[in-house]
C-alpha atoms as a PDB file:
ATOM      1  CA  UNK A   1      27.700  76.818 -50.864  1.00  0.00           C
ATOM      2  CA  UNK A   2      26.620  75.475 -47.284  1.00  0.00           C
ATOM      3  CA  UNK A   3      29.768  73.992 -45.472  1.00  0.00           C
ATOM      4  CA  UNK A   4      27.304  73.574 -42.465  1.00  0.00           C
ATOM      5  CA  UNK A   5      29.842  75.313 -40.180  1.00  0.00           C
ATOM      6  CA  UNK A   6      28.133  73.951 -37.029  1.00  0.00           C
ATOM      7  CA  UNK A   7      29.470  70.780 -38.032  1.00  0.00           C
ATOM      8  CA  UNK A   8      32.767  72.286 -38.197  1.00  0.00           C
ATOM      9  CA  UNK A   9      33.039  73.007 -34.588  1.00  0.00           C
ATOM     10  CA  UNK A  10      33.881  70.258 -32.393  1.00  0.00           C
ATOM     11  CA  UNK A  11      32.877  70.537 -28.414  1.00  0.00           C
ATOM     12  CA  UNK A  12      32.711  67.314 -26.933  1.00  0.00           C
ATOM     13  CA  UNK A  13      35.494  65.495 -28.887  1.00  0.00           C
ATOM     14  CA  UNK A  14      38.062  68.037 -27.870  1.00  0.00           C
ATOM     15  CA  UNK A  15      36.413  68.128 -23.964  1.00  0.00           C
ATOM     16  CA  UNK A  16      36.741  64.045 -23.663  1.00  0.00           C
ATOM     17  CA  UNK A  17      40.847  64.409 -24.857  1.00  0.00           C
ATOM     18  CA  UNK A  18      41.568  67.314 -22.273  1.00  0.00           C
ATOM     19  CA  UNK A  19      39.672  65.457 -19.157  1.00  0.00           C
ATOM     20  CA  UNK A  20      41.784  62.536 -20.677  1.00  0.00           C
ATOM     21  CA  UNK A  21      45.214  64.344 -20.412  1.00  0.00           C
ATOM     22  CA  UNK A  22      44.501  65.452 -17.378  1.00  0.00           C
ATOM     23  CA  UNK A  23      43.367  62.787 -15.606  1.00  0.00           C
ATOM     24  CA  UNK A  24      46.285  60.955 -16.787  1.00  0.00           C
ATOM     25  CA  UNK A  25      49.018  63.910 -16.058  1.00  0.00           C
ATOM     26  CA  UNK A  26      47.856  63.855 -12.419  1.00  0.00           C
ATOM     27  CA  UNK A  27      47.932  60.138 -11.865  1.00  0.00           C
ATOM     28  CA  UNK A  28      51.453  59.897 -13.731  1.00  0.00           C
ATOM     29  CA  UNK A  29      50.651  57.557 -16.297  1.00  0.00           C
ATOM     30  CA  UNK A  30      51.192  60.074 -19.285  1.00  0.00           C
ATOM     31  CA  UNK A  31      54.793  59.568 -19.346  1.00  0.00           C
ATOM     32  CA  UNK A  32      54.985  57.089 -16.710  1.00  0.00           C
ATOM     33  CA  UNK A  33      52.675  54.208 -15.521  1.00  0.00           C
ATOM     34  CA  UNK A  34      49.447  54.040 -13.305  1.00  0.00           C
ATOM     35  CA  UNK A  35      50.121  52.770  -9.493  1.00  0.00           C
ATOM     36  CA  UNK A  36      48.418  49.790  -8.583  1.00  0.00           C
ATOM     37  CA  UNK A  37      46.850  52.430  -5.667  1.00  0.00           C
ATOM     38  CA  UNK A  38      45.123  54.651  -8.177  1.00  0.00           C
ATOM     39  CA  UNK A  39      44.306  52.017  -9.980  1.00  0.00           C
ATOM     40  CA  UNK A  40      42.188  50.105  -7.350  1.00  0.00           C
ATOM     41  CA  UNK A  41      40.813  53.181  -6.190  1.00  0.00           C
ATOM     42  CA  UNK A  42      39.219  54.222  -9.793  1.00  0.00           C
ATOM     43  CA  UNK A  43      39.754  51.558 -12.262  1.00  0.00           C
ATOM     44  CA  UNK A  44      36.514  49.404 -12.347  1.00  0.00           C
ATOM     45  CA  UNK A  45      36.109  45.588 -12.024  1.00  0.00           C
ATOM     46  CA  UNK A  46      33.174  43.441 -11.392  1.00  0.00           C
ATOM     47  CA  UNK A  47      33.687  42.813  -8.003  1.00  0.00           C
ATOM     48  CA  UNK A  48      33.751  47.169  -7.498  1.00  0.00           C
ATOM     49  CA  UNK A  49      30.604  47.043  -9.039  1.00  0.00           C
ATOM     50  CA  UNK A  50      29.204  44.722  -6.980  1.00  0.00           C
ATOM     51  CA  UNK A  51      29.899  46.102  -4.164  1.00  0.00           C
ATOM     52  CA  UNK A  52      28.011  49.511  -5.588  1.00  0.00           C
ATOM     53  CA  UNK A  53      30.984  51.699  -6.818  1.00  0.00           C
ATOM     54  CA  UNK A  54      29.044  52.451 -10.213  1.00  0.00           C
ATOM     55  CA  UNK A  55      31.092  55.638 -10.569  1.00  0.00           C
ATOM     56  CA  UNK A  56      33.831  53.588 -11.411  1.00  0.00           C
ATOM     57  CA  UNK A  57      32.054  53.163 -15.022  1.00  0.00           C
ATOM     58  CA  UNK A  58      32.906  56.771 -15.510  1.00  0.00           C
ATOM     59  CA  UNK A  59      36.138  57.628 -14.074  1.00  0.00           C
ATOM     60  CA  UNK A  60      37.680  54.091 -15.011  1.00  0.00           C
ATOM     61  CA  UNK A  61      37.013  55.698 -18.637  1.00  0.00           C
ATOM     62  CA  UNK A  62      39.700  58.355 -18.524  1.00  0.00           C
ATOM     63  CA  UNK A  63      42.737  56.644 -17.406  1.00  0.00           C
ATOM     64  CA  UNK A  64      45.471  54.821 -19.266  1.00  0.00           C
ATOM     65  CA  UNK A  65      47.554  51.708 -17.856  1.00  0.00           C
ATOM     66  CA  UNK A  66      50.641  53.782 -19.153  1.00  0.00           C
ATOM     67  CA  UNK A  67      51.954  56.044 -21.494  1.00  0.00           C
ATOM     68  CA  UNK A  68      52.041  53.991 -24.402  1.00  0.00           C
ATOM     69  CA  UNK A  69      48.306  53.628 -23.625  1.00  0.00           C
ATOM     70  CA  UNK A  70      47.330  56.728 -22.897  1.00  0.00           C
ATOM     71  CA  UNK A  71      48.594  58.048 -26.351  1.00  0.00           C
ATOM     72  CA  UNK A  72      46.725  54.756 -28.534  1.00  0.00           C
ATOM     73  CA  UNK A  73      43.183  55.914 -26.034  1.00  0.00           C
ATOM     74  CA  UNK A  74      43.665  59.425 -26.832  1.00  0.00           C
ATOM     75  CA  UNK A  75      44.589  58.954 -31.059  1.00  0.00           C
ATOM     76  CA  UNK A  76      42.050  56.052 -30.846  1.00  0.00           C
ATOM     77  CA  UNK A  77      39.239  58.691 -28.760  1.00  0.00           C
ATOM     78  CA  UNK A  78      40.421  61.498 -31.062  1.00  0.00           C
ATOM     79  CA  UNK A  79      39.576  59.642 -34.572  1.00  0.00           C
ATOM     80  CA  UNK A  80      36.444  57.564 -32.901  1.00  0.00           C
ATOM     81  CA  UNK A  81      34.420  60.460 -31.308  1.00  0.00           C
ATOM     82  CA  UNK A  82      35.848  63.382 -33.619  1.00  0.00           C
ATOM     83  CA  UNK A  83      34.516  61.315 -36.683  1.00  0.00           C
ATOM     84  CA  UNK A  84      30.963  60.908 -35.419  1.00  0.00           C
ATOM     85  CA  UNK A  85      30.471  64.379 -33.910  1.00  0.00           C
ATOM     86  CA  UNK A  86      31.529  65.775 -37.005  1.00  0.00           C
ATOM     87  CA  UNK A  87      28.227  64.189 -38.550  1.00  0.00           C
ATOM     88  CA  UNK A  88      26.092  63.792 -35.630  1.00  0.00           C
ATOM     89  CA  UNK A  89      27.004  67.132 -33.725  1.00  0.00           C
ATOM     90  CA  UNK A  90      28.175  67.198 -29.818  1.00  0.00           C
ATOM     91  CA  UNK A  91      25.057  66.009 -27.830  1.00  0.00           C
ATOM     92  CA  UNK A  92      24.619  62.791 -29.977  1.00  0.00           C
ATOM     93  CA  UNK A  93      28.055  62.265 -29.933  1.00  0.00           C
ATOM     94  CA  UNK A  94      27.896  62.594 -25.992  1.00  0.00           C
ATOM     95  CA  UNK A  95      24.789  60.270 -25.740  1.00  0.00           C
ATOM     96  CA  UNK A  96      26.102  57.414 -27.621  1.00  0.00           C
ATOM     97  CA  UNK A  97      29.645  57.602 -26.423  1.00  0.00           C
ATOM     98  CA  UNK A  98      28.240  57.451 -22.762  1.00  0.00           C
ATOM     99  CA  UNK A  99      25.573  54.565 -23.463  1.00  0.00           C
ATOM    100  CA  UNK A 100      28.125  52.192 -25.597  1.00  0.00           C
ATOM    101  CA  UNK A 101      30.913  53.224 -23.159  1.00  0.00           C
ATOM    102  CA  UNK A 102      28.552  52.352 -19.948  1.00  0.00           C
ATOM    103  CA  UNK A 103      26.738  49.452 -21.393  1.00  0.00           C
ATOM    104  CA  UNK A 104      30.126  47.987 -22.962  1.00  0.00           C
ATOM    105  CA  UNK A 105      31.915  48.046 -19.753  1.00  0.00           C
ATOM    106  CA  UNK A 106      28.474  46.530 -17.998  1.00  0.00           C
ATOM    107  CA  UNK A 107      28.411  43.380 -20.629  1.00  0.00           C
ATOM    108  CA  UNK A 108      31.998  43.022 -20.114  1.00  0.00           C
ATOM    109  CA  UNK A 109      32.280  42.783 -16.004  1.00  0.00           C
ATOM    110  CA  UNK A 110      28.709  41.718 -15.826  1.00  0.00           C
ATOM    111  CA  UNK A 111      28.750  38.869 -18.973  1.00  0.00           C
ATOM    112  CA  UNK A 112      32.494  37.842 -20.022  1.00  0.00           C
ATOM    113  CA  UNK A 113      34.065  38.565 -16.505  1.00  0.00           C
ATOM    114  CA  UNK A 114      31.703  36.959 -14.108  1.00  0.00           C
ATOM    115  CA  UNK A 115      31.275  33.773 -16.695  1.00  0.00           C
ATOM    116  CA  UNK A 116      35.086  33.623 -16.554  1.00  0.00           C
ATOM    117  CA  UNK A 117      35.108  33.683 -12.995  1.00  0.00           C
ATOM    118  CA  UNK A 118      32.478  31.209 -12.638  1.00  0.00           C
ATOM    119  CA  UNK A 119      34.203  28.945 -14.858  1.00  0.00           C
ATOM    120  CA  UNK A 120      37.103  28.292 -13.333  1.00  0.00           C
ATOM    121  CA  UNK A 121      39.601  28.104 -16.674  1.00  0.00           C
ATOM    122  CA  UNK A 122      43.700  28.889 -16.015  1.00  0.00           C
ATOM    123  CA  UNK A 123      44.871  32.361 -16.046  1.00  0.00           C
ATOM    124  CA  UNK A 124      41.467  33.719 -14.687  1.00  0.00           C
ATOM    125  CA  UNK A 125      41.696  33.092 -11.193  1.00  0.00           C
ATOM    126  CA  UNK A 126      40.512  36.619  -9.117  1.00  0.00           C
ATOM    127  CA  UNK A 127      39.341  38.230 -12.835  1.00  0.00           C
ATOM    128  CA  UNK A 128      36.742  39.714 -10.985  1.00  0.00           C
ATOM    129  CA  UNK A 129      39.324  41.387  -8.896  1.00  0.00           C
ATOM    130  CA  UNK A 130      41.183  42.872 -11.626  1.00  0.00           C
ATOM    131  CA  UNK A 131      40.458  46.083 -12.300  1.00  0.00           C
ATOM    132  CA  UNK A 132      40.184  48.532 -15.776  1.00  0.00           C
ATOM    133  CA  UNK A 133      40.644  51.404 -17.410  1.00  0.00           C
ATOM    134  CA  UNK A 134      40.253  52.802 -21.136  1.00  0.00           C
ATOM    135  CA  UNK A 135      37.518  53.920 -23.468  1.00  0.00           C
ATOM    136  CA  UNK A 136      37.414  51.645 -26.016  1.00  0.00           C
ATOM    137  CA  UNK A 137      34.275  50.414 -25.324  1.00  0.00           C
ATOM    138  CA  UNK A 138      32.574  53.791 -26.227  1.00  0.00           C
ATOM    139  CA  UNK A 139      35.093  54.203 -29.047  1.00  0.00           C
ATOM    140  CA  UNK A 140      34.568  50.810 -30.441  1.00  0.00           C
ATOM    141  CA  UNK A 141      30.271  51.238 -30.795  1.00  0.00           C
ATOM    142  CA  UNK A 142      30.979  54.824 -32.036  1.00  0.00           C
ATOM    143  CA  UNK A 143      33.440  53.601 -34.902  1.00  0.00           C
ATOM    144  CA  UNK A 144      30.675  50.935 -35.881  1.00  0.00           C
ATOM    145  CA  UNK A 145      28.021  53.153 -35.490  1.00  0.00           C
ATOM    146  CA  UNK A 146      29.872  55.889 -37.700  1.00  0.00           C
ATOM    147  CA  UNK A 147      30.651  52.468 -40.596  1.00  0.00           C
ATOM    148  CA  UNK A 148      26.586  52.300 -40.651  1.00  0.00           C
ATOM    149  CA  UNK A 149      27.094  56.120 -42.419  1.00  0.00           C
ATOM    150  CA  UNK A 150      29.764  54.805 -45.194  1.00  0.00           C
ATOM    151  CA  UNK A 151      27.800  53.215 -48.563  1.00  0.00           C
ATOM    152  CA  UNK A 152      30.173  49.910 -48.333  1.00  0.00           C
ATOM    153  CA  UNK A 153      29.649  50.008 -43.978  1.00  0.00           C
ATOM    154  CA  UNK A 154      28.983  46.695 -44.247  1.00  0.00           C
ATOM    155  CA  UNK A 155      31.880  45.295 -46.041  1.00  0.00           C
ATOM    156  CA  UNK A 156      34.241  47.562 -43.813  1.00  0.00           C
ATOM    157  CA  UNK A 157      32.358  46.191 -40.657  1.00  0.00           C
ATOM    158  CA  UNK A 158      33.079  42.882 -41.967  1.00  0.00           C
ATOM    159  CA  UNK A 159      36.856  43.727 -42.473  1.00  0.00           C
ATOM    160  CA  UNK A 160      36.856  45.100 -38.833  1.00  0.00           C
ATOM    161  CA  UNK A 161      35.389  42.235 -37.248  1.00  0.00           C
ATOM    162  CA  UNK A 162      37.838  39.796 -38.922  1.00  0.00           C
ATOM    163  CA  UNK A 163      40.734  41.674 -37.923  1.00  0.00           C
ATOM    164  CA  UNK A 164      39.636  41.978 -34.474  1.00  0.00           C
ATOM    165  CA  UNK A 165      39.538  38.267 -34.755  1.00  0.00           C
ATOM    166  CA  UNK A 166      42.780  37.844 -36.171  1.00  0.00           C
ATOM    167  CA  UNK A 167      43.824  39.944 -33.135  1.00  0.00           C
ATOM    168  CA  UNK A 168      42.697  37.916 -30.847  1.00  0.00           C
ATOM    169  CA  UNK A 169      43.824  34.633 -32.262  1.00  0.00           C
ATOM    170  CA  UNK A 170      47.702  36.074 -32.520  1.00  0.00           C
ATOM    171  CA  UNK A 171      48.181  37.997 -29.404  1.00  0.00           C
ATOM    172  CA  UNK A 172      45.377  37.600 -27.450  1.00  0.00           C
ATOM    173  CA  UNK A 173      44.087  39.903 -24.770  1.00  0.00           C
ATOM    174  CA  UNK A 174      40.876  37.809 -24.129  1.00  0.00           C
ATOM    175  CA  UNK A 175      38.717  39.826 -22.280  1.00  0.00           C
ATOM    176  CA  UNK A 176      38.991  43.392 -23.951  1.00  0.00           C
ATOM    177  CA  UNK A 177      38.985  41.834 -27.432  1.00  0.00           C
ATOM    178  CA  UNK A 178      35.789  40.205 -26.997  1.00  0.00           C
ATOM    179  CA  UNK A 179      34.125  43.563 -26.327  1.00  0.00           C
ATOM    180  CA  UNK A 180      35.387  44.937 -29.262  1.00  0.00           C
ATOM    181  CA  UNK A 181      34.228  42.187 -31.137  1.00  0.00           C
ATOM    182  CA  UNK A 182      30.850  42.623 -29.486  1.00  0.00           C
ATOM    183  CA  UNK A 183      31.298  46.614 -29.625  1.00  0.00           C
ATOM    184  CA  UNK A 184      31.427  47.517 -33.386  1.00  0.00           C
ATOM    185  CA  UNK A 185      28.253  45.276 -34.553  1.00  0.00           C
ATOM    186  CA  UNK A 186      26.397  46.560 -31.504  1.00  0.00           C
ATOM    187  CA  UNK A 187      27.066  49.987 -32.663  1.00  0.00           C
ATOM    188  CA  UNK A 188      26.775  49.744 -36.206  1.00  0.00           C
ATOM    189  CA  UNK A 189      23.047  47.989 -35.084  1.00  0.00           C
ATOM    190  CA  UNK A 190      21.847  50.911 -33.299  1.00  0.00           C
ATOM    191  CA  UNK A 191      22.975  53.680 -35.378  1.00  0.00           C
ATOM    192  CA  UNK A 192      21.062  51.235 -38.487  1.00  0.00           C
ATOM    193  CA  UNK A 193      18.069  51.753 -35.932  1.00  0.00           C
ATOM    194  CA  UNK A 194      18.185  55.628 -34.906  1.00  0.00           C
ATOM    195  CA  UNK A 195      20.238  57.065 -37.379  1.00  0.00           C
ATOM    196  CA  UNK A 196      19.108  55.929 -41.305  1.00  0.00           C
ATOM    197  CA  UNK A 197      18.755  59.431 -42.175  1.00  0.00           C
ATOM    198  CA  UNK A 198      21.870  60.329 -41.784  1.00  0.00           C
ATOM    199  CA  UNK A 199      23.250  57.601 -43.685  1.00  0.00           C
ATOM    200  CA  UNK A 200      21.248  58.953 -46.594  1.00  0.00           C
ATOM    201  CA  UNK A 201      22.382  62.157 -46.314  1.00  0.00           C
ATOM    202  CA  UNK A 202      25.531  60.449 -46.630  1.00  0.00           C
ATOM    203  CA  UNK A 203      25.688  59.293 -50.146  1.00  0.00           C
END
């Protein structure tokens, strides 16, 4: 019996978590919480990327608010990338975690951020000075792109979107639940583009 032991071996799941820990060890917010220093000097926000920081969209990736963060962003990076490598092997994996991660945190500065700025509305004065950290972009189109592989990935993308929404409507974090919202379709549209056969394979 093939058990496709390739598939078996995880590489780029298990490299994300460590660069994760790390990064998060050495700042302090494992166990503690991230100083408003280190997080101005890598977090990312629109105005950062305005002024041409873009490697902010990568290191702004690996870093956690606090503890409490850091261990949802690693369980939530652990079942999110671990799940789609497992099908799609380590380079896809690192392709698509990189372009939902990059583009999501993009639409999100570049689209909900500076249209919140621009409008004016309470509680969003300076938005574009506030800065950001955490994956869930990437981990959010990987999740939705690894529904498109299920045989009822519709009806599950369905339940996710309506719980995000029910989220959002009882404790609201505005900003990161839209791109979650806008995340998990987006990803669940591409991998219906570039990755049918592997949803055959699937049933």
């Amino acid at each position: 019996m093939d058990m496709h032991p390739a598939r078996l071996r995880l590489k780029f799941t298990p490299t994300v978590l460590i660069v994760m820990i790390i990064a998060n060890a050495y700042f302090g917010s494992l166990t503690g919480v991230l100083k408003i220093e280190d997080l101005e000097s890598w977090g990312v926000s629109l105005n950062s990327l305005q002024q041409g920081e873009w490697f902010r969209l990568i290191t702004g990736s690996y870093l956690s608010q606090d503890g409490a963060m850091a261990l949802r962003q690693l369980a939530f990076a652990g079942l999110t990338l671990g799940w789609y490598e497992w099908r799609r092997g380590a380079r896809r994996t690192a392709a698509m975690f990189l372009f939902f991660d990059i583009l999501g945190t993009l639409f999100l500065m570049f689209g909900l951020v500076w249209a919140l700025a621009l409008s004016g509305a309470p509680g969003f004065d300076q938005i574009d000075f506030r800065f950001d950290v955490g994956m869930s972009a990437g981990g959010f189109g990987l999740l939705g792109a690894s529904l498109y592989s299920l045989t009822r990935g519709r009806l599950l993308l369905v339940a996710g979107l309506a719980l995000l929404l029910a989220k959002l409507l009882i404790y609201p974090d505005v900003i990161a639940d839209l791109a979650h919202l806008a995340l998990l379709p987006f990803g669940y549209f591409i991998e219906h583009l570039t990755g049918s056969s592997a949803r055959a394979g699937s049933r």
